[in-house]
Protein backbone atom coordinates (compact mmCIF):
# COMPACT_ATOMS: atom_id res chain seq x y z
CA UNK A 1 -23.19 -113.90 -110.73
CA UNK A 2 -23.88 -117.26 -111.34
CA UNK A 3 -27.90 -117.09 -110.65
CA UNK A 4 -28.64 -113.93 -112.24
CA UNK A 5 -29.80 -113.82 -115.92
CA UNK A 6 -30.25 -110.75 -117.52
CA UNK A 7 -32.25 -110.83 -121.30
CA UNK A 8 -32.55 -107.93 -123.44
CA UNK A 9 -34.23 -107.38 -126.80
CA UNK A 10 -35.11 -105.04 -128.96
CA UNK A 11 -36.47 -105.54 -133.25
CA UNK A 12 -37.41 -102.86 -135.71
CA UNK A 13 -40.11 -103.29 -137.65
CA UNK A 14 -40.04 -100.87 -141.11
CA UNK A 15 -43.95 -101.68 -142.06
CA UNK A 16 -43.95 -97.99 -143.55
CA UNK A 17 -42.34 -99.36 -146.44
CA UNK A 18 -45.13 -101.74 -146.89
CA UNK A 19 -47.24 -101.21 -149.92
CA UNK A 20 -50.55 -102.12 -149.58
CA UNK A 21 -52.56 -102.12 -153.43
CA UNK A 22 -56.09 -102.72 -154.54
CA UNK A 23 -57.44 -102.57 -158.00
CA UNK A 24 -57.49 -99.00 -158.25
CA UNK A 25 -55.17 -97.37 -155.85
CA UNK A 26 -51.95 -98.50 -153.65
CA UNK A 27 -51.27 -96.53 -150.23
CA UNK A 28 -48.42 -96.71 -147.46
CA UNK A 29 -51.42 -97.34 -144.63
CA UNK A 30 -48.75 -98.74 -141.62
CA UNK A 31 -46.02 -97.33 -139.78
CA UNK A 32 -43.03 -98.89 -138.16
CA UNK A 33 -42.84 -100.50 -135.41
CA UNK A 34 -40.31 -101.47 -132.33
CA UNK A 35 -40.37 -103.47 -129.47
CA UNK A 36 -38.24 -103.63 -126.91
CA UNK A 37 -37.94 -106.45 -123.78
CA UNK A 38 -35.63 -106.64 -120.90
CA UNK A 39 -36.56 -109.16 -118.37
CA UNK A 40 -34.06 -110.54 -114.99
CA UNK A 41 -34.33 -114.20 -113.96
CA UNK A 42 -32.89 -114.80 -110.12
CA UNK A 43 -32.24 -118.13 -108.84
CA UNK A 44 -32.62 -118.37 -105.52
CA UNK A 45 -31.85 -121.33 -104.80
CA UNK A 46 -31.93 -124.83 -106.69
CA UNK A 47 -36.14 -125.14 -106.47
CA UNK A 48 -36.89 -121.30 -106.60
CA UNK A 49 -36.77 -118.77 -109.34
CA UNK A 50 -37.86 -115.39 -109.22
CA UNK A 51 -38.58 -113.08 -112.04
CA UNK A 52 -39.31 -109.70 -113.66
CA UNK A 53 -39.66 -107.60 -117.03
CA UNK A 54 -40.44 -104.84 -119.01
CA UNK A 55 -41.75 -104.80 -121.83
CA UNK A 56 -42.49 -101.70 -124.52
CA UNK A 57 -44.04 -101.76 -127.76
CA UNK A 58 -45.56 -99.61 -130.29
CA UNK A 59 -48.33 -100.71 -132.91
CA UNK A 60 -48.41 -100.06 -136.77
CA UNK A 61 -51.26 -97.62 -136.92
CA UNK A 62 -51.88 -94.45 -135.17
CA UNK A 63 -55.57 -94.23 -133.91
CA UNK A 64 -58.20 -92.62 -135.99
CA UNK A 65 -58.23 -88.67 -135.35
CA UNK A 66 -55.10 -88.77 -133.13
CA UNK A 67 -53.61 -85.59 -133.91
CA UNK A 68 -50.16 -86.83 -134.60
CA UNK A 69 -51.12 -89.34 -136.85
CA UNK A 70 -47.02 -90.58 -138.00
CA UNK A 71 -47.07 -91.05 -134.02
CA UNK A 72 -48.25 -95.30 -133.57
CA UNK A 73 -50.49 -96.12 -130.62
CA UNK A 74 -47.70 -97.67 -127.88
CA UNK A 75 -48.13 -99.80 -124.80
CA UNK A 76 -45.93 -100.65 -121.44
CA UNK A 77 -46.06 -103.82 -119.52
CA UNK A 78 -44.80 -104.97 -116.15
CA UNK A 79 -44.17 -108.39 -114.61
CA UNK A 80 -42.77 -110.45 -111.65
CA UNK A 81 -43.24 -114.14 -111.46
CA UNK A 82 -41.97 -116.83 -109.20
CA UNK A 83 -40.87 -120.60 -110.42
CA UNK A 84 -40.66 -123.53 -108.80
CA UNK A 85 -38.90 -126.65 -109.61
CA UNK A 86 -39.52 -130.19 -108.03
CA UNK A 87 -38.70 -133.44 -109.40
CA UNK A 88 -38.88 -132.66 -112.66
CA UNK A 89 -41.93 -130.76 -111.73
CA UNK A 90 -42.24 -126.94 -112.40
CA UNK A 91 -44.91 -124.39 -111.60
CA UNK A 92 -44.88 -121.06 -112.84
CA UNK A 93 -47.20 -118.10 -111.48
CA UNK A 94 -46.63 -114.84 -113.14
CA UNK A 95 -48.15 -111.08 -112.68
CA UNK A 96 -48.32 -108.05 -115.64
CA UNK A 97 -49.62 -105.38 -115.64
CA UNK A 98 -50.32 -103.47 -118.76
CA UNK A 99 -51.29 -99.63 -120.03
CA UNK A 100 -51.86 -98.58 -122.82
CA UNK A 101 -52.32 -94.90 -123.31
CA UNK A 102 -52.82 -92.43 -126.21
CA UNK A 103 -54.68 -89.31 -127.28
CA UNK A 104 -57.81 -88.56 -129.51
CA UNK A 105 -58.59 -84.94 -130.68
CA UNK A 106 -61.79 -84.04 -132.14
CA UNK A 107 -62.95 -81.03 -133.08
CA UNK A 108 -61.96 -79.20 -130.25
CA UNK A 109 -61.28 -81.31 -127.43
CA UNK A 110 -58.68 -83.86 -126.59
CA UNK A 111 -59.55 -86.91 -124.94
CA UNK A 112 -56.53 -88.92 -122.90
CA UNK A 113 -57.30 -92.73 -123.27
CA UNK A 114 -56.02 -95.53 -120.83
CA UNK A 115 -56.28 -98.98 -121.25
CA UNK A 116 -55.04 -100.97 -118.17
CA UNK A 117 -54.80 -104.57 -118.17
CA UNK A 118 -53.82 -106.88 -115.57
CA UNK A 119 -53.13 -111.26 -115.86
CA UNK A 120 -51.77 -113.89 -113.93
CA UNK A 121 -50.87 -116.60 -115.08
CA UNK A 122 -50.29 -119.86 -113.71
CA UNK A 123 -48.25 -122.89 -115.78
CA UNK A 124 -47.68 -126.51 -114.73
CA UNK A 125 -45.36 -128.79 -116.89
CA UNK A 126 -42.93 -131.74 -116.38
CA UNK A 127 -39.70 -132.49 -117.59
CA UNK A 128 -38.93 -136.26 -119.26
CA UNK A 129 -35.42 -137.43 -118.26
């Protein structure tokens, strides 16, 4: 359909072939890294625009002590926005939520950490013609 879009991305990120030196020593410290984005964009009709996403990443480091340490610390994200366009006018109010969970094992416990975030954000701009 005409007023669907659909965006999709994903990038690789090989950090673990990073070499990090200092005067004495040189180490592989980072691991890779993807992310990966699909988001749909709806047009209601000419003033309206509705939204939402998905959004998955994973960091370059594992935590300290987790016990898979090749394993990088990864998050999810969620969001649905609406737009609105008026002569030349548009405001833009979004929603995400976020988690980010992983695991910590010392000594002999494990210890499940979540991290939830939530925004929203509102935008404002105007279009010269």
């Amino acid at each position: 359909r005409q007023n669907l879009s659909v965006n999709a991305e994903y990038e690789y990120l090989p950090f673990s072939t990073a070499l990090y030196t200092k005067s004495d020593s040189s180490s592989h410290p980072w691991l890779d890294s993807y992310k990966f984005k699909v988001g749909l964009e709806y047009t209601v009709a000419s003033w309206l625009i509705a939204r939402c996403g998905y959004n998955k990443h994973t960091e370059v480091f594992a935590t300290e002590n987790y016990y898979l340490p090749t394993d990088p610390l990864s998050s999810e994200s969620y969001s649905v926005g609406v737009g609105v366009k008026y002569l030349g006018v548009q405001a833009d109010l979004a929603y995400e939520y976020s988690n980010v969970s992983y695991e910590d094992m010392w000594t002999t416990n494990v210890n499940l950490n979540n991290d939830v975030r939530q925004s929203i954000v509102f935008s404002i701009s105007y279009a010269l013609h």
